[in-house]
Protein backbone atom coordinates (compact mmCIF):
# COMPACT_ATOMS: atom_id res chain seq x y z
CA UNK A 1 -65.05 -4.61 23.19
CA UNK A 2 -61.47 -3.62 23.96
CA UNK A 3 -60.70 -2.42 27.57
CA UNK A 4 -59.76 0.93 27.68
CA UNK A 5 -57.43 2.04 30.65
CA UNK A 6 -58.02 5.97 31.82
CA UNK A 7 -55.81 7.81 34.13
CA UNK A 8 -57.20 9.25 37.27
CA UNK A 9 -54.46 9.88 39.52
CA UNK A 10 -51.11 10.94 39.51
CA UNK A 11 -48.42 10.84 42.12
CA UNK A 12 -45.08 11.49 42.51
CA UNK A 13 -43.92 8.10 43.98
CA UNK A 14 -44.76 4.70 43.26
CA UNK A 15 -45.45 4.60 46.95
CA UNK A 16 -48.60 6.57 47.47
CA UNK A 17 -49.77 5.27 44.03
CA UNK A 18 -49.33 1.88 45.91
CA UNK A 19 -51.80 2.88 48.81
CA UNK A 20 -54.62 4.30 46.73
CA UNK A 21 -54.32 1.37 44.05
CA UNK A 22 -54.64 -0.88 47.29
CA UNK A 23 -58.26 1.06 48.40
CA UNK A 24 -59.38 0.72 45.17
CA UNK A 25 -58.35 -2.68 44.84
CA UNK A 26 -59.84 -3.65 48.01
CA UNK A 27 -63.12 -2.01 46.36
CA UNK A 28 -62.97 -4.51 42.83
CA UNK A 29 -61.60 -1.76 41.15
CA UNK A 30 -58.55 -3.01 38.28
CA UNK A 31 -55.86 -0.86 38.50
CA UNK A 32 -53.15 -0.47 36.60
CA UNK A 33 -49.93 1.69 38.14
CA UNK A 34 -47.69 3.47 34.47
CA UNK A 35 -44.75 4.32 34.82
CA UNK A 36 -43.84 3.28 37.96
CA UNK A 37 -40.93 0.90 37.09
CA UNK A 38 -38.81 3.64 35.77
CA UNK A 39 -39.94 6.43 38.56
CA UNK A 40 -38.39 3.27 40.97
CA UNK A 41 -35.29 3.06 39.37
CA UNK A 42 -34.55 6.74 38.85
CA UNK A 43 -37.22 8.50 40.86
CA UNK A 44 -35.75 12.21 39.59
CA UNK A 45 -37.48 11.13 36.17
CA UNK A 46 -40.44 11.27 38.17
CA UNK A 47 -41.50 15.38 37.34
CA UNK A 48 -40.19 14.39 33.50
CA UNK A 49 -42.21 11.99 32.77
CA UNK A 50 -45.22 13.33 34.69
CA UNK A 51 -45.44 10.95 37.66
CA UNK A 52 -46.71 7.42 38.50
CA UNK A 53 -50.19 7.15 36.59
CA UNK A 54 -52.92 5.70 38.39
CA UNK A 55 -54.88 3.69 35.80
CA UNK A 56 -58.55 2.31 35.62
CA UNK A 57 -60.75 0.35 33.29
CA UNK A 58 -62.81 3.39 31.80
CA UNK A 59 -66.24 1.61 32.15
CA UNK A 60 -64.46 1.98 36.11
CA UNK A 61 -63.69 5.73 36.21
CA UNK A 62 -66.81 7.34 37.77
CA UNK A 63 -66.35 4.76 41.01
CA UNK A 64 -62.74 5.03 41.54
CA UNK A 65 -62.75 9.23 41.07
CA UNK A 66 -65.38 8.81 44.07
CA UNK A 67 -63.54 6.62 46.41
CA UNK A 68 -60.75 9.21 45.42
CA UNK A 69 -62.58 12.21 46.75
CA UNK A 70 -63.68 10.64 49.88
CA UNK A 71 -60.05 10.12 51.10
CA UNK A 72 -58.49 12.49 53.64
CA UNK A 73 -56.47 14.76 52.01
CA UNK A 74 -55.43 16.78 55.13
CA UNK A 75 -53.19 15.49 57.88
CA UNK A 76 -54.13 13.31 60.41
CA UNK A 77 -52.44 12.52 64.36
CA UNK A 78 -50.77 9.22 65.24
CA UNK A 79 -54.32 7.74 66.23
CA UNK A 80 -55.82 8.99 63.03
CA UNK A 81 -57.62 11.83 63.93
CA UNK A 82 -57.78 15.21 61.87
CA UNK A 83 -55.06 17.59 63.01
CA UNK A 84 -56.93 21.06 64.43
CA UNK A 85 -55.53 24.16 63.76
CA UNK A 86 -55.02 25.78 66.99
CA UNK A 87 -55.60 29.26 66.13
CA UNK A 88 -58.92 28.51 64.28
CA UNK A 89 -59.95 25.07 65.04
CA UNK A 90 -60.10 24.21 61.24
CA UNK A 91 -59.40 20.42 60.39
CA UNK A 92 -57.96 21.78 56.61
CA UNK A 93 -54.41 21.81 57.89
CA UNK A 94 -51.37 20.45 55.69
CA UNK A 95 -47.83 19.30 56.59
CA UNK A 96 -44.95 20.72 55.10
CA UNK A 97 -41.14 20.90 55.09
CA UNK A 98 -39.07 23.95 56.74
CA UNK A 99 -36.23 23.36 53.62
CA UNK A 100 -37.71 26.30 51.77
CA UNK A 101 -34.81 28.24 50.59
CA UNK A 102 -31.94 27.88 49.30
CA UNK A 103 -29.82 28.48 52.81
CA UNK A 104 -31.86 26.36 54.12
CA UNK A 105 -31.50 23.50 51.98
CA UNK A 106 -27.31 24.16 51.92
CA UNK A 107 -27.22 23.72 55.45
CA UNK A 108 -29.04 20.59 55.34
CA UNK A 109 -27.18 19.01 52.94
CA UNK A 110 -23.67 20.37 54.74
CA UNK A 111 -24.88 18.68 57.50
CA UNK A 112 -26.28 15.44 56.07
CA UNK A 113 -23.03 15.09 54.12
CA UNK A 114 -20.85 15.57 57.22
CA UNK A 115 -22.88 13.35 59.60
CA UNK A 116 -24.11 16.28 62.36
CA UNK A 117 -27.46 16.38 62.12
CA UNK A 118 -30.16 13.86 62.98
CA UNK A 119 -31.85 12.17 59.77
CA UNK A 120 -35.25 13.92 59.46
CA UNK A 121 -36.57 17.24 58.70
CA UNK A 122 -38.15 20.04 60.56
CA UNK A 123 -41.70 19.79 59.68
CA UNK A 124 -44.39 22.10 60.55
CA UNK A 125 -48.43 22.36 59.45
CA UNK A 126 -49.88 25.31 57.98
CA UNK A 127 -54.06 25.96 58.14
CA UNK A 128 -55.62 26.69 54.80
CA UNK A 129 -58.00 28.44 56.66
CA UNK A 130 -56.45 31.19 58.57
CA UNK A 131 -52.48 30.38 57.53
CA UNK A 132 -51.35 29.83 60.82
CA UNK A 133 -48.04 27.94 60.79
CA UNK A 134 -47.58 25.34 63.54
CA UNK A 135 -45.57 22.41 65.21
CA UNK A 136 -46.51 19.16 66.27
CA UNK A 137 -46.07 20.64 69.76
CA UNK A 138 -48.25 23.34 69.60
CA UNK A 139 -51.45 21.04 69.12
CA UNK A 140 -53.94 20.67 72.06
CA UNK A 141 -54.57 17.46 73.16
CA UNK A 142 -57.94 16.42 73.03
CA UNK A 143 -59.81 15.85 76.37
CA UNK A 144 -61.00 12.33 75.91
CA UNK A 145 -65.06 12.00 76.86
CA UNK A 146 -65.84 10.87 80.11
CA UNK A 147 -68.91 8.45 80.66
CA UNK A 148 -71.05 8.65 83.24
């Protein structure tokens, strides 16, 4: 019987394709990452070409698309805990960039290309709950559980 590869996942980036084919690895899953060689040496081919394929043995699929679902897919603090919205207290909050226009994105790059502004991006988090926008800053901290 031949072994028949399926595709599960794809991603935009070799990178995250790296991660999950790592968990699934770690599980005795085979994986096999398509496309990935060319997305690394011209990642704009990346949309063209449909992404990094994240590739299982068939007989495999059911087991990996599992592990798959159980992964956090919202964003998480720098200990690992699930970001709260703090209008709502919902933990289905999402990080996204504030380069949303096109003015936007022409004053970043007029800045990148002349050296005047840092090297990162405003971020903020959105709820997919209520669609509150946030920053990092606006998060409560969490009062940590005092035994007695």
């Amino acid at each position: 019987m031949s072994e028949i590869f399926k595709t599960i996942a794809r991603y935009q980036y070799t990178t995250e394709a790296q991660i999950i084919k790592g968990r699934l690895e770690a599980e005795g899953i085979e994986v096999f990452l398509k496309d990935h060689l060319t997305i690394d040496t011209d990642p704009l081919v990346s949309n063209a070409i449909g992404g990094v394929k994240l590739q299982v043995l068939a007989k495999d699929a059911m087991k990996a698309q599992h592990i798959l679902s159980t992964i956090n897919q919202y964003s998480l603090d720098d200990d690992g805990n699930q970001i709260e919205c703090p209008n709502c207290g919902s933990g289905k909050v999402d990080l996204f960039s504030t380069i949303t226009d096109f003015k936007s994105f022409f004053a970043f790059l007029i800045g990148f290309v002349s050296g005047t502004l840092p090297f990162h991006t405003r971020y903020k988090y959105k709820c997919e709950t209520c669609k509150t926008e946030f920053t990092k800053e606006d998060i409560k901290p969490k009062k940590p559980i005092s035994s007695q």
